[in-house]
Every structure is written in structure tokens, then in C-alpha cells.
PDB file of N, CA and C in Angstrom:
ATOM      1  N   UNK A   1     -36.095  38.362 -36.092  1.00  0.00           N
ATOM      2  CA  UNK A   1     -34.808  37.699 -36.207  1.00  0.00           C
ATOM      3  C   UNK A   1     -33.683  38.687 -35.926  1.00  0.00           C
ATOM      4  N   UNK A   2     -33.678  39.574 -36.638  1.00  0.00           N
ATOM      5  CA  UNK A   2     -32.544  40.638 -36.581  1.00  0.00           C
ATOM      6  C   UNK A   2     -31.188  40.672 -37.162  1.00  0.00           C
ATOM      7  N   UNK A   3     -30.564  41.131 -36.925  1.00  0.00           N
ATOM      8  CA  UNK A   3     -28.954  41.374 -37.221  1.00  0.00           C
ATOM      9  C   UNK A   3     -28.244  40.277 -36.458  1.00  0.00           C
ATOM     10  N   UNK A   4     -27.193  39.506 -37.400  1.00  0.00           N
ATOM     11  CA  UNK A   4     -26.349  38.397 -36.934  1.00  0.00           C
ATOM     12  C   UNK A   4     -24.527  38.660 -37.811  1.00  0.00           C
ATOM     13  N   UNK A   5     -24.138  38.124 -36.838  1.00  0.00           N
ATOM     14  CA  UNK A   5     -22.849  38.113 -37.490  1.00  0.00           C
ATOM     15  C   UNK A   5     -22.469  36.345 -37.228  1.00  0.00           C
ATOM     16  N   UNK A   6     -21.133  36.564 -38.197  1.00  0.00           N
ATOM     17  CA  UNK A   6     -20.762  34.987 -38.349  1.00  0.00           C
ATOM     18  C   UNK A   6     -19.540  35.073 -38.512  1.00  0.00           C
ATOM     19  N   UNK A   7     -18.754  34.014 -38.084  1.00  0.00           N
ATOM     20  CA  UNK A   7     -17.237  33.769 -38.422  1.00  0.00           C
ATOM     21  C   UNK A   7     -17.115  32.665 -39.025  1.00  0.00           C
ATOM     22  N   UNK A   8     -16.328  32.634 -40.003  1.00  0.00           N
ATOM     23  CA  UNK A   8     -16.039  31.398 -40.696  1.00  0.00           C
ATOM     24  C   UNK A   8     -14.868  31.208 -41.048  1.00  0.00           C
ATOM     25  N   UNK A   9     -14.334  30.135 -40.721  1.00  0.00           N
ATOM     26  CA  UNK A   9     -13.075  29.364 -40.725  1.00  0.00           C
ATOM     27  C   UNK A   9     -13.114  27.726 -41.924  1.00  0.00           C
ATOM     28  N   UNK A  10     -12.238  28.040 -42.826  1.00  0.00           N
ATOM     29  CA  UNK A  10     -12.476  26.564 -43.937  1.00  0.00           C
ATOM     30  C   UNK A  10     -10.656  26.566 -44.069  1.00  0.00           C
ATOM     31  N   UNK A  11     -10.764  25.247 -44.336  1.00  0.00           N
ATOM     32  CA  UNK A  11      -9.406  24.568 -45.146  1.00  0.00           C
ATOM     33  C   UNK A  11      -9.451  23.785 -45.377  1.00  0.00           C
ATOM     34  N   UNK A  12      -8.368  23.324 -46.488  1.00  0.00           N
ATOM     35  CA  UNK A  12      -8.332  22.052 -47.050  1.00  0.00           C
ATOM     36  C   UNK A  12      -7.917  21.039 -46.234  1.00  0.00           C
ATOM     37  N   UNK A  13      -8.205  19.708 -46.711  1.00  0.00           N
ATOM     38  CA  UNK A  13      -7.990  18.270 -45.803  1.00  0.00           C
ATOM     39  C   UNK A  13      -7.838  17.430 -46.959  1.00  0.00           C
ATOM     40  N   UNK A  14      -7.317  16.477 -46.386  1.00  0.00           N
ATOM     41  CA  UNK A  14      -6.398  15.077 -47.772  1.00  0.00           C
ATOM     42  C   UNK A  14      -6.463  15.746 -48.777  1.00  0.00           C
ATOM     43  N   UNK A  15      -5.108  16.398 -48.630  1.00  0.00           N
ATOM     44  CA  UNK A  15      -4.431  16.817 -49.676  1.00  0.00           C
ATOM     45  C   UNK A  15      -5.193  17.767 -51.023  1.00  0.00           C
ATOM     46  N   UNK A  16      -6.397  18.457 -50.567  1.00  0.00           N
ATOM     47  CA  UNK A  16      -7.014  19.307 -50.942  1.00  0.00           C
ATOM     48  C   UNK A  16      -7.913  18.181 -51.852  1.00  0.00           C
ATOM     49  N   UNK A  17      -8.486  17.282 -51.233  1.00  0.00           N
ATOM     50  CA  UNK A  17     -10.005  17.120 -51.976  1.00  0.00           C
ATOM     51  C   UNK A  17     -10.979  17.117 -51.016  1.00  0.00           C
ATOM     52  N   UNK A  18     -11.075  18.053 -50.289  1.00  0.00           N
ATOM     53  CA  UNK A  18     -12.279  18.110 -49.312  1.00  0.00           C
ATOM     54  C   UNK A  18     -11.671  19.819 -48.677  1.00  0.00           C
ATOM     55  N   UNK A  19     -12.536  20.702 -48.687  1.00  0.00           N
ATOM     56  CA  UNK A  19     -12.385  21.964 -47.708  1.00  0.00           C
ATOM     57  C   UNK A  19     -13.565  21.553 -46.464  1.00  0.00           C
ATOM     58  N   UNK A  20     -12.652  22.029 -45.228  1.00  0.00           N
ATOM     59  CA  UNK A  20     -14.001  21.744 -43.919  1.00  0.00           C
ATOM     60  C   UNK A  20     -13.999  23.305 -43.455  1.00  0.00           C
ATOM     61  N   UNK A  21     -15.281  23.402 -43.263  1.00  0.00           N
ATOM     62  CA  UNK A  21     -15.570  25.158 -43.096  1.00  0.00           C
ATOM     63  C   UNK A  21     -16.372  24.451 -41.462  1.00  0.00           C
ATOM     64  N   UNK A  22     -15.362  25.709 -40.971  1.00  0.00           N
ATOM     65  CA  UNK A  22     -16.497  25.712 -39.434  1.00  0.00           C
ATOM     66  C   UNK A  22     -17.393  27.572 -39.561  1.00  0.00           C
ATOM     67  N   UNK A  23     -18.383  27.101 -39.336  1.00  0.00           N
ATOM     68  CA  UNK A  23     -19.165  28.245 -39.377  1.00  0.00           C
ATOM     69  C   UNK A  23     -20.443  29.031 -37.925  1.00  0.00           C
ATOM     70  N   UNK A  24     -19.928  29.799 -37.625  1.00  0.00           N
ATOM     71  CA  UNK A  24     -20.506  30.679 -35.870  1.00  0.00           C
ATOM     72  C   UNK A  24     -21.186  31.696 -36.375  1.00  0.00           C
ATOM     73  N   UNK A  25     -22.505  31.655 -36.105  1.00  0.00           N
ATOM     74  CA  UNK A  25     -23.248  32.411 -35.967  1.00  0.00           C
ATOM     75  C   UNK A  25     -23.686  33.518 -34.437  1.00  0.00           C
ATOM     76  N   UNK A  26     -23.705  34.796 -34.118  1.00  0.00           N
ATOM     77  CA  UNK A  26     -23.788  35.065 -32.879  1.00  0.00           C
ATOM     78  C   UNK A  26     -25.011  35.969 -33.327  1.00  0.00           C
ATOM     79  N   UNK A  27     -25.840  36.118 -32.892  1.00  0.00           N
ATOM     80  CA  UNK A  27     -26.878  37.185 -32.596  1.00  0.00           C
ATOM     81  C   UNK A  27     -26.912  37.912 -30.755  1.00  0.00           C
ATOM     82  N   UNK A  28     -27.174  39.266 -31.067  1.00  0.00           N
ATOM     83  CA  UNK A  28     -27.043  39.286 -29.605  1.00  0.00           C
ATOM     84  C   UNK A  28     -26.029  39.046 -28.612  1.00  0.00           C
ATOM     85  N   UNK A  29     -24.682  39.143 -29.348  1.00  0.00           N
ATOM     86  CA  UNK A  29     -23.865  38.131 -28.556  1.00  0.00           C
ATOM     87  C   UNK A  29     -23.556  36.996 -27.857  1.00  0.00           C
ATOM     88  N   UNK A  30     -24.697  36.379 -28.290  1.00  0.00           N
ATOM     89  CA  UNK A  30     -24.647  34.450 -27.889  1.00  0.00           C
ATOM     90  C   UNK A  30     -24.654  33.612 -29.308  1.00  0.00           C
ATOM     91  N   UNK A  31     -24.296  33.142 -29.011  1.00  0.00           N
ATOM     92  CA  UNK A  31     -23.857  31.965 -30.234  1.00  0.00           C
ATOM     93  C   UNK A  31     -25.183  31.491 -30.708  1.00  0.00           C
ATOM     94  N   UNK A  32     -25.779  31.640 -31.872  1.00  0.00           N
ATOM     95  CA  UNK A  32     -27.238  31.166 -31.997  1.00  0.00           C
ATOM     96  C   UNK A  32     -27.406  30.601 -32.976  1.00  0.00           C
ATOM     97  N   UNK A  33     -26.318  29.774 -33.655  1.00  0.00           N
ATOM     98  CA  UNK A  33     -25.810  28.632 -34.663  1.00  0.00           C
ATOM     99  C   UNK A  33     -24.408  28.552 -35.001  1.00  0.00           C
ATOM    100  N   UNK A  34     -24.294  27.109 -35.238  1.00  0.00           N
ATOM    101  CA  UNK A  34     -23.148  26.578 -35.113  1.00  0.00           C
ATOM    102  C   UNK A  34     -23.359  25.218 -36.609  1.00  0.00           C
ATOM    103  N   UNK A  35     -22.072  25.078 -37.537  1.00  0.00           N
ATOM    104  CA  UNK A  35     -22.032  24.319 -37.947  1.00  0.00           C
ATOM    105  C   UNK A  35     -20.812  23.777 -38.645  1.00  0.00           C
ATOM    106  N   UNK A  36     -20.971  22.675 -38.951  1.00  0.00           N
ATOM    107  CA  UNK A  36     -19.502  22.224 -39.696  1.00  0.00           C
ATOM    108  C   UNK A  36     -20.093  21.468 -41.188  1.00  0.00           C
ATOM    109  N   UNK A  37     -19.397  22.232 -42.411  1.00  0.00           N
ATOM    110  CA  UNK A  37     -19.575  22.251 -43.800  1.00  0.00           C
ATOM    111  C   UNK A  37     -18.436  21.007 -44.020  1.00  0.00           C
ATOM    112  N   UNK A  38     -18.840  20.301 -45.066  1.00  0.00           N
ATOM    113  CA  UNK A  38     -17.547  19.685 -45.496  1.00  0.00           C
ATOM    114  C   UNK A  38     -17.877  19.731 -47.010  1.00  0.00           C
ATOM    115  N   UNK A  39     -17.022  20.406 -47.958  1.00  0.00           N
ATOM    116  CA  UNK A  39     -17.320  20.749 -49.451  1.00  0.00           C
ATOM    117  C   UNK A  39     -16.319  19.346 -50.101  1.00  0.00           C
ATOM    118  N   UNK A  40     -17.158  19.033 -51.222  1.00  0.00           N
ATOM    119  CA  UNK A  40     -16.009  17.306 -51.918  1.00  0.00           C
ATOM    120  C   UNK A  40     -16.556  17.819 -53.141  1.00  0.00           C
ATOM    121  N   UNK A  41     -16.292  17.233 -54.266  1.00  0.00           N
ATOM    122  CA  UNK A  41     -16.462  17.013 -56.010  1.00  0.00           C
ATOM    123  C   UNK A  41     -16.983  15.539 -55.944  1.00  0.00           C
ATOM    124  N   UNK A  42     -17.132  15.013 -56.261  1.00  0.00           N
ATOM    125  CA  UNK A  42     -18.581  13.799 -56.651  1.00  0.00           C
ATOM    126  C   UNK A  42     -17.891  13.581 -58.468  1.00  0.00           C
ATOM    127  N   UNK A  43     -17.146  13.646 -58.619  1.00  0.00           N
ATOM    128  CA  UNK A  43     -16.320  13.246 -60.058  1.00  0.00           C
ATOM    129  C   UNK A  43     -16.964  12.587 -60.949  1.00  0.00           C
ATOM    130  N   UNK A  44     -17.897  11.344 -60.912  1.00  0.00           N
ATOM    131  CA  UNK A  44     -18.895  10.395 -61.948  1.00  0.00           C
ATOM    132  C   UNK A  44     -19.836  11.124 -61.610  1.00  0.00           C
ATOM    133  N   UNK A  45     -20.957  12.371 -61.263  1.00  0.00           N
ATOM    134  CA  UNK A  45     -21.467  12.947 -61.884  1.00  0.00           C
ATOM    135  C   UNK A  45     -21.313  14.256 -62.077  1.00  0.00           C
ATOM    136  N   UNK A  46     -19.958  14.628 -61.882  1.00  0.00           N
ATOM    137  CA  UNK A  46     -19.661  15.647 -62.132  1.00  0.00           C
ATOM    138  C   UNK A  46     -20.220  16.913 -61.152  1.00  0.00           C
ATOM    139  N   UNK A  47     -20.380  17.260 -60.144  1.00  0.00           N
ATOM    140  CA  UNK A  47     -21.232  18.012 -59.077  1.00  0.00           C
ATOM    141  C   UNK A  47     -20.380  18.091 -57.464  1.00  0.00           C
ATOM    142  N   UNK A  48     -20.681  19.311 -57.337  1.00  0.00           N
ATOM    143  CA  UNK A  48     -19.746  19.897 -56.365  1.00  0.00           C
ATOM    144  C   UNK A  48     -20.683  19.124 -54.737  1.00  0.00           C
ATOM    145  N   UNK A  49     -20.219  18.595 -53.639  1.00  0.00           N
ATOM    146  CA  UNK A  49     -21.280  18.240 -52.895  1.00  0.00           C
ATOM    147  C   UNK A  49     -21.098  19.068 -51.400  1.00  0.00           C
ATOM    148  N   UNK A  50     -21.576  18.746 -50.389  1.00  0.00           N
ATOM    149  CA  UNK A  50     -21.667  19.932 -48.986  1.00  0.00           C
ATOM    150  C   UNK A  50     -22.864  18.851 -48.072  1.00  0.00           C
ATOM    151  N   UNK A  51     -21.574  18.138 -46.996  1.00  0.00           N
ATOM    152  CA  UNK A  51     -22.519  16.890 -45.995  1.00  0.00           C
ATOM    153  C   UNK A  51     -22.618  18.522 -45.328  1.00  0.00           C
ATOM    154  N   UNK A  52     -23.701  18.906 -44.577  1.00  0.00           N
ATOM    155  CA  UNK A  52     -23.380  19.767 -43.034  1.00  0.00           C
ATOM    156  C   UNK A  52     -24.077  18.824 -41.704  1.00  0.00           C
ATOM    157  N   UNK A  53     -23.742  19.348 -40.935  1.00  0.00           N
ATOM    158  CA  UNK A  53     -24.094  19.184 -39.707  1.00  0.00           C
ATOM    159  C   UNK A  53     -24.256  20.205 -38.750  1.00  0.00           C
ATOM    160  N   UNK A  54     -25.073  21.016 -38.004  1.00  0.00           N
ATOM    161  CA  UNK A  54     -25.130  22.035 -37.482  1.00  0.00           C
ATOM    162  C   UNK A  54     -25.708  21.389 -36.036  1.00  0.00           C
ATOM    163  N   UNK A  55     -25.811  22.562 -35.542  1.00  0.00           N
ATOM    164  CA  UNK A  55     -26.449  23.232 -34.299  1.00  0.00           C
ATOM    165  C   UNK A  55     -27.982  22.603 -33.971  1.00  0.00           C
ATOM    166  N   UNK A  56     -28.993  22.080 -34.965  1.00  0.00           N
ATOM    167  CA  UNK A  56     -30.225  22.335 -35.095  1.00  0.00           C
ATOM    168  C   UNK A  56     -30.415  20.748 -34.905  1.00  0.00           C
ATOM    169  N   UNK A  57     -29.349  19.724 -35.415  1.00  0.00           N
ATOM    170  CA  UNK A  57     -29.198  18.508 -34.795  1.00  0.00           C
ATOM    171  C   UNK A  57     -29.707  17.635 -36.262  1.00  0.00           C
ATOM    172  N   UNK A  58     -30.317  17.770 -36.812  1.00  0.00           N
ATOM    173  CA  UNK A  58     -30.619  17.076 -37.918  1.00  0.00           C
ATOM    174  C   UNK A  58     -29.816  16.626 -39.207  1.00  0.00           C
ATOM    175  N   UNK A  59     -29.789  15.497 -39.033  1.00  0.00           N
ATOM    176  CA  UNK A  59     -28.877  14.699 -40.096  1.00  0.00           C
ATOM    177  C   UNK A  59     -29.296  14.343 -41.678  1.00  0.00           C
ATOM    178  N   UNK A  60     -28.443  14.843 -42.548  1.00  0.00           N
ATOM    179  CA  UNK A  60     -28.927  14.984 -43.428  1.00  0.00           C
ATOM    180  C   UNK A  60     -28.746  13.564 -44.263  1.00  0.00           C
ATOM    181  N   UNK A  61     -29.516  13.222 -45.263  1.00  0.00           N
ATOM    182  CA  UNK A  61     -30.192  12.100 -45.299  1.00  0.00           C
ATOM    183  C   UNK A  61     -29.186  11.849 -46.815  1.00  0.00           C
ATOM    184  N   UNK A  62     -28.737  13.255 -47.074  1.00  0.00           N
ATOM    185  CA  UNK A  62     -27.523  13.532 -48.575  1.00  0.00           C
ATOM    186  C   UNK A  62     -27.081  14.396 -48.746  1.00  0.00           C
ATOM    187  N   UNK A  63     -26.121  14.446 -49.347  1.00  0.00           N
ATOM    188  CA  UNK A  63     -25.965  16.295 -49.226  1.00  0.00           C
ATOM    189  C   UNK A  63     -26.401  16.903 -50.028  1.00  0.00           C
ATOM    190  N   UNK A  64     -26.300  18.261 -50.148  1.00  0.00           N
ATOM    191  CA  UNK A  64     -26.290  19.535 -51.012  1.00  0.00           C
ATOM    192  C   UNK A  64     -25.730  19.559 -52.305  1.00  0.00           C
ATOM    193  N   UNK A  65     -26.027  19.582 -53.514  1.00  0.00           N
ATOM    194  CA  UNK A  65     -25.120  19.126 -54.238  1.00  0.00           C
ATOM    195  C   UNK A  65     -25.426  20.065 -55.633  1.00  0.00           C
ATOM    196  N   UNK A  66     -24.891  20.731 -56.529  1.00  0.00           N
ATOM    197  CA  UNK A  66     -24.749  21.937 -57.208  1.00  0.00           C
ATOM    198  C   UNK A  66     -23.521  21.949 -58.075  1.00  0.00           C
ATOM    199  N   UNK A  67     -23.183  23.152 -58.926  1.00  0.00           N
ATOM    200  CA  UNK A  67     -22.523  23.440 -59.878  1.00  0.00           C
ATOM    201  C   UNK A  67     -21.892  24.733 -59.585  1.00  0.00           C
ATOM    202  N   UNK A  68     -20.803  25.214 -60.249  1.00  0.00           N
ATOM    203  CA  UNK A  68     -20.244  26.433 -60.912  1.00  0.00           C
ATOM    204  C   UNK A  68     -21.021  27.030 -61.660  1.00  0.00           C
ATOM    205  N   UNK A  69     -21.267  28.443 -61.597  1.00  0.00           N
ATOM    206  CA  UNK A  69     -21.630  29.228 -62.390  1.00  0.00           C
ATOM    207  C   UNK A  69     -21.083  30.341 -62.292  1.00  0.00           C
ATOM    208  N   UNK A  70     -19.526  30.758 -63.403  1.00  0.00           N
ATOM    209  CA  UNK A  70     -19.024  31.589 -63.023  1.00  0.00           C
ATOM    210  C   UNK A  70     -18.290  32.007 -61.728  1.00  0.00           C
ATOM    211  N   UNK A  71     -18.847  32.971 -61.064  1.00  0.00           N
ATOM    212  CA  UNK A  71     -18.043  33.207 -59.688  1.00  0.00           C
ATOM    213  C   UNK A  71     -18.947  32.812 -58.840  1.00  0.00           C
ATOM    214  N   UNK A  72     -20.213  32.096 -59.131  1.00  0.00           N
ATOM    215  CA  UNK A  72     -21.293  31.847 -57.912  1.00  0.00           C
ATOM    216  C   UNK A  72     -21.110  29.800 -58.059  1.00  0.00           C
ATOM    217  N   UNK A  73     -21.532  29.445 -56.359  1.00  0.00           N
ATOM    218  CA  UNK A  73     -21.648  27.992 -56.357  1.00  0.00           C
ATOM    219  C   UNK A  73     -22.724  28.151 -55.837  1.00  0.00           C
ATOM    220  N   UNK A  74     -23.689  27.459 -56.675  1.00  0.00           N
ATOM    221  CA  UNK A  74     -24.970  27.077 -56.122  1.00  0.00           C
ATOM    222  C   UNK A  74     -25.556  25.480 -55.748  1.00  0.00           C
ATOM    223  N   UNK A  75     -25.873  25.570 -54.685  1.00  0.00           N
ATOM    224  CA  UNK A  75     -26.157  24.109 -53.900  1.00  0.00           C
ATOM    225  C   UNK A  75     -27.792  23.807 -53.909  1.00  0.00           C
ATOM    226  N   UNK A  76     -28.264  22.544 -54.152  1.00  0.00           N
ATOM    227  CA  UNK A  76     -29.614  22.377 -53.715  1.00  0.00           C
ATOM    228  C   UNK A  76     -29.945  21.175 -52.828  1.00  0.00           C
ATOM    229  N   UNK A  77     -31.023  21.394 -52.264  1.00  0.00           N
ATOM    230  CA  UNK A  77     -30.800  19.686 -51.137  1.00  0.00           C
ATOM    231  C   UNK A  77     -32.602  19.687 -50.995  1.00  0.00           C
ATOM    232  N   UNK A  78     -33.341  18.693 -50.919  1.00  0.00           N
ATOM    233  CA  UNK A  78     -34.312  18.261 -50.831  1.00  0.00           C
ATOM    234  C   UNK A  78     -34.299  17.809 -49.046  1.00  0.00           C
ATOM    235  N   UNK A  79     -35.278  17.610 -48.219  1.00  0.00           N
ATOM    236  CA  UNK A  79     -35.565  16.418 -47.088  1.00  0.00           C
ATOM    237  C   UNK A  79     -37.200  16.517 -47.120  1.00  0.00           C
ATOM    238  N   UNK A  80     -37.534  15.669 -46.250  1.00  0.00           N
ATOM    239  CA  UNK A  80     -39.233  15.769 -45.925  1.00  0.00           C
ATOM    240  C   UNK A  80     -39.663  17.273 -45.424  1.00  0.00           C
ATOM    241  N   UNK A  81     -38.346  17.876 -44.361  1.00  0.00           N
ATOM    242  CA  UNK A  81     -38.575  19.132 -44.361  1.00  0.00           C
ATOM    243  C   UNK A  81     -39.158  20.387 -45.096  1.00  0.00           C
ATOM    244  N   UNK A  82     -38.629  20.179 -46.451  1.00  0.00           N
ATOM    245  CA  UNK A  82     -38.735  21.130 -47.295  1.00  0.00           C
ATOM    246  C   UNK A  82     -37.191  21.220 -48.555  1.00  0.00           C
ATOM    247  N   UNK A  83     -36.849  22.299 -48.950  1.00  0.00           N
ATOM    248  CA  UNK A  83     -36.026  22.379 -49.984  1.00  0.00           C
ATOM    249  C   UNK A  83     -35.302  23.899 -49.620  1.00  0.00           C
ATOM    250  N   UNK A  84     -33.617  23.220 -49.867  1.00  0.00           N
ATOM    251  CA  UNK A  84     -33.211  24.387 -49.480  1.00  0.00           C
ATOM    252  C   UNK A  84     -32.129  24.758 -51.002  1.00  0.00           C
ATOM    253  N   UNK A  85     -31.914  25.822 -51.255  1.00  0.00           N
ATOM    254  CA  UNK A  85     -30.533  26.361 -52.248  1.00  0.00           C
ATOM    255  C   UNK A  85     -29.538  27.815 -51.121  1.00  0.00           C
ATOM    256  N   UNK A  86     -28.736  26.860 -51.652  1.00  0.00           N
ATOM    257  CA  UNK A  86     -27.417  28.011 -50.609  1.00  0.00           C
ATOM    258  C   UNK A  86     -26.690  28.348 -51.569  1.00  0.00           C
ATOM    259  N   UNK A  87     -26.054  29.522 -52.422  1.00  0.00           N
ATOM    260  CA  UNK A  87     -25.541  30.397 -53.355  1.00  0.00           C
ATOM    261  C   UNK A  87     -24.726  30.986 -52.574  1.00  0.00           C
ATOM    262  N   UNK A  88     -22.982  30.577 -52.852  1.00  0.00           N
ATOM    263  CA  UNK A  88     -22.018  31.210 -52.713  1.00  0.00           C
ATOM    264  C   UNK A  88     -21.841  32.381 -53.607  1.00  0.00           C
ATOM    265  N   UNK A  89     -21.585  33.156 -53.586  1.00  0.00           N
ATOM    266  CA  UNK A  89     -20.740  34.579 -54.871  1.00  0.00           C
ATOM    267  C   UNK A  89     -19.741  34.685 -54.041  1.00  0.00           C
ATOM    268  N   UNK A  90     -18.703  34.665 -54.899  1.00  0.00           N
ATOM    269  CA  UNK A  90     -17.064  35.270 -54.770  1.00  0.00           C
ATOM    270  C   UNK A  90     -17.201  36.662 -55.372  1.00  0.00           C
ATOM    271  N   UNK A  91     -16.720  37.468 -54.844  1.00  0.00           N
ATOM    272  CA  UNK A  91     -16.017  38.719 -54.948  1.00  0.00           C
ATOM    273  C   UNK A  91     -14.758  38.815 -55.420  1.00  0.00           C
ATOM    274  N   UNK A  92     -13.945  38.412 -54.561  1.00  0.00           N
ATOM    275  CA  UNK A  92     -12.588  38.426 -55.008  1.00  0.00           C
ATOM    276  C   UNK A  92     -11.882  37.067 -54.281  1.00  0.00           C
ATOM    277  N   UNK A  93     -10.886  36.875 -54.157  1.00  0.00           N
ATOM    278  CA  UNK A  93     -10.358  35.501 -53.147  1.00  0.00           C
ATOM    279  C   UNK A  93     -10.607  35.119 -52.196  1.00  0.00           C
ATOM    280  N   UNK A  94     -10.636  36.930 -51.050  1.00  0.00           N
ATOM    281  CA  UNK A  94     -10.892  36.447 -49.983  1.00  0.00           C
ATOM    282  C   UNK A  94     -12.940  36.551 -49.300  1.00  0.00           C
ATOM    283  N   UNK A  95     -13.480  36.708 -50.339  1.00  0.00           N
ATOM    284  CA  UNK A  95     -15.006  37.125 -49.832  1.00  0.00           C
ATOM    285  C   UNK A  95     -15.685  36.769 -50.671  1.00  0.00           C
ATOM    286  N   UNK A  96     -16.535  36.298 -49.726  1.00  0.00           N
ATOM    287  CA  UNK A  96     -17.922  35.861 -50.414  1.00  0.00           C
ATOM    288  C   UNK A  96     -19.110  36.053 -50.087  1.00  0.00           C
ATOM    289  N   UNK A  97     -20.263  36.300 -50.587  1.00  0.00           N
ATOM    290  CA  UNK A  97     -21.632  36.328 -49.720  1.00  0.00           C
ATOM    291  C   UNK A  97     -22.131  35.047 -50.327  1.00  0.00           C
ATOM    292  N   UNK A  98     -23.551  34.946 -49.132  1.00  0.00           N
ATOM    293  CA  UNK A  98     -23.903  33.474 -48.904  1.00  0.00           C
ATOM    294  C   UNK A  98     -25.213  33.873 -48.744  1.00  0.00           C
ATOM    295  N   UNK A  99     -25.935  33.652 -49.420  1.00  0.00           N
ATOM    296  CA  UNK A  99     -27.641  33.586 -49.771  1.00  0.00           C
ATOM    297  C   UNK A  99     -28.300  32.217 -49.419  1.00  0.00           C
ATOM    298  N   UNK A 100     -29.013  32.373 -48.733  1.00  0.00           N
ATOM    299  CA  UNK A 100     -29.624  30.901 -48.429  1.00  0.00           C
ATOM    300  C   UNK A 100     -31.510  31.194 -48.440  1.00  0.00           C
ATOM    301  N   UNK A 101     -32.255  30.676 -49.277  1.00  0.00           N
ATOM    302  CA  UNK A 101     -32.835  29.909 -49.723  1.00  0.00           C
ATOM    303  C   UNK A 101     -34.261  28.672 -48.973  1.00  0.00           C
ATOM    304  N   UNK A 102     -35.100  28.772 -48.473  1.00  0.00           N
ATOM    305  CA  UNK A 102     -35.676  27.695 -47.669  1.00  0.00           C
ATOM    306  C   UNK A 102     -36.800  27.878 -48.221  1.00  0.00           C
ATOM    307  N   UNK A 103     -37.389  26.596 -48.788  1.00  0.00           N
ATOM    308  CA  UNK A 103     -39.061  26.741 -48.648  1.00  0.00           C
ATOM    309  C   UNK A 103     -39.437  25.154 -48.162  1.00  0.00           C
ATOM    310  N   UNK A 104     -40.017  25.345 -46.881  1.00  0.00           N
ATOM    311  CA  UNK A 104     -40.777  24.341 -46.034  1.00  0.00           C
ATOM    312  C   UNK A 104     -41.490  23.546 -46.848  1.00  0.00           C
ATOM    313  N   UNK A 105     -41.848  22.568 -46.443  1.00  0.00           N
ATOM    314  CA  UNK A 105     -42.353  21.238 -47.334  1.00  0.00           C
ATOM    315  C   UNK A 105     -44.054  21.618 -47.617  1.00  0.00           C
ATOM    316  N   UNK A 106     -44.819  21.199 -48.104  1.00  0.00           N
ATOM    317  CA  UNK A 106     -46.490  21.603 -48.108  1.00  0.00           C
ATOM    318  C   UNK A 106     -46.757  22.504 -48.987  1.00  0.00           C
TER     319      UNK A 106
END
């Protein structure tokens, strides 16, 4: 796999109840993922949610959906695929690392 870099671009939309993150992945200097995050609150059960749509083409069937813990947001999402958790940590305002999580179905 190797070494990748990424750019990421998010802001708020209607009036800050939704952030949309566009997110570029380049390896090698070609673009070797691409996706668009959309983060909401889910209010009646209380849970932070994340539709994505990427590069890889597959539509997700629900979203990602997780809690606060402290300075970390942790997401979990089920498909026939398998099971994924994506763990934000904040640092400070402007940074975060992003841990992601996959175990294939079987």
C-alpha cells in the first residue's frame, strides 16, 4: 500500500446542522480515493451520524453512526461487506487524526 497523503476540506451547511467534508486521497501522486462525508446528529436517539459516498462506488445501505468520547468521535457501520469503526481524535481545533478500522465479513 504505502505512504498516502490526503486533503480535507469540511463546512457547515443549513445553518450548521450538517458539516460536508470533501476528502482526497493521493498516493504516488494520483488521486487514489476520493470521497464526500456528510456528518448530522440523529437527535431521538441521540447519536452523531456520517452518509459517505466515495470513490469505490458503493452505497451505503445507513450510515455510520457513533458517540463523543471526550476529544475522540467514534463511528461504527455494519454492510454484508463486513464492519467498519472510523475514530476521529482532536488535538486541538485545527487537527485531527483518523483511524479507520475494517474487518471483512466471514
Amino acid at each position: 500500500a504505502g505512504m498516502a497523503t490526503a486533503e480535507v476540506l469540511a463546512q457547515p451547511e443549513f445553518g450548521g446542522l450538517f458539516v460536508v467534508q470533501r476528502y482526497r486521497q493521493r498516493r504516488d501522486g494520483t488521486v487514489s480515493f476520493g470521497a464526500h462525508n456528510v456528518f448530522g446528529f440523529d437527535q431521538q436517539n441521540s447519536l452523531v451520524t456520517m452518509h459517505q459516498f466515495d470513490s469505490m462506488g458503493f452505497v451505503p445501505a445507513s450510515p455510520a453512526t457513533g458517540t463523543w468520547n471526550e476529544k475522540e468521535l467514534v463511528l461504527e457501520r455494519s454492510s454484508p461487506r463486513g464492519a467498519a469503526r472510523v475514530t476521529y481524535g482532536f488535538d486541538d481545533t485545527d487537527t485531527y487524526r483518523m483511524q479507520l478500522q475494517f474487518k471483512p465479513a466471514g
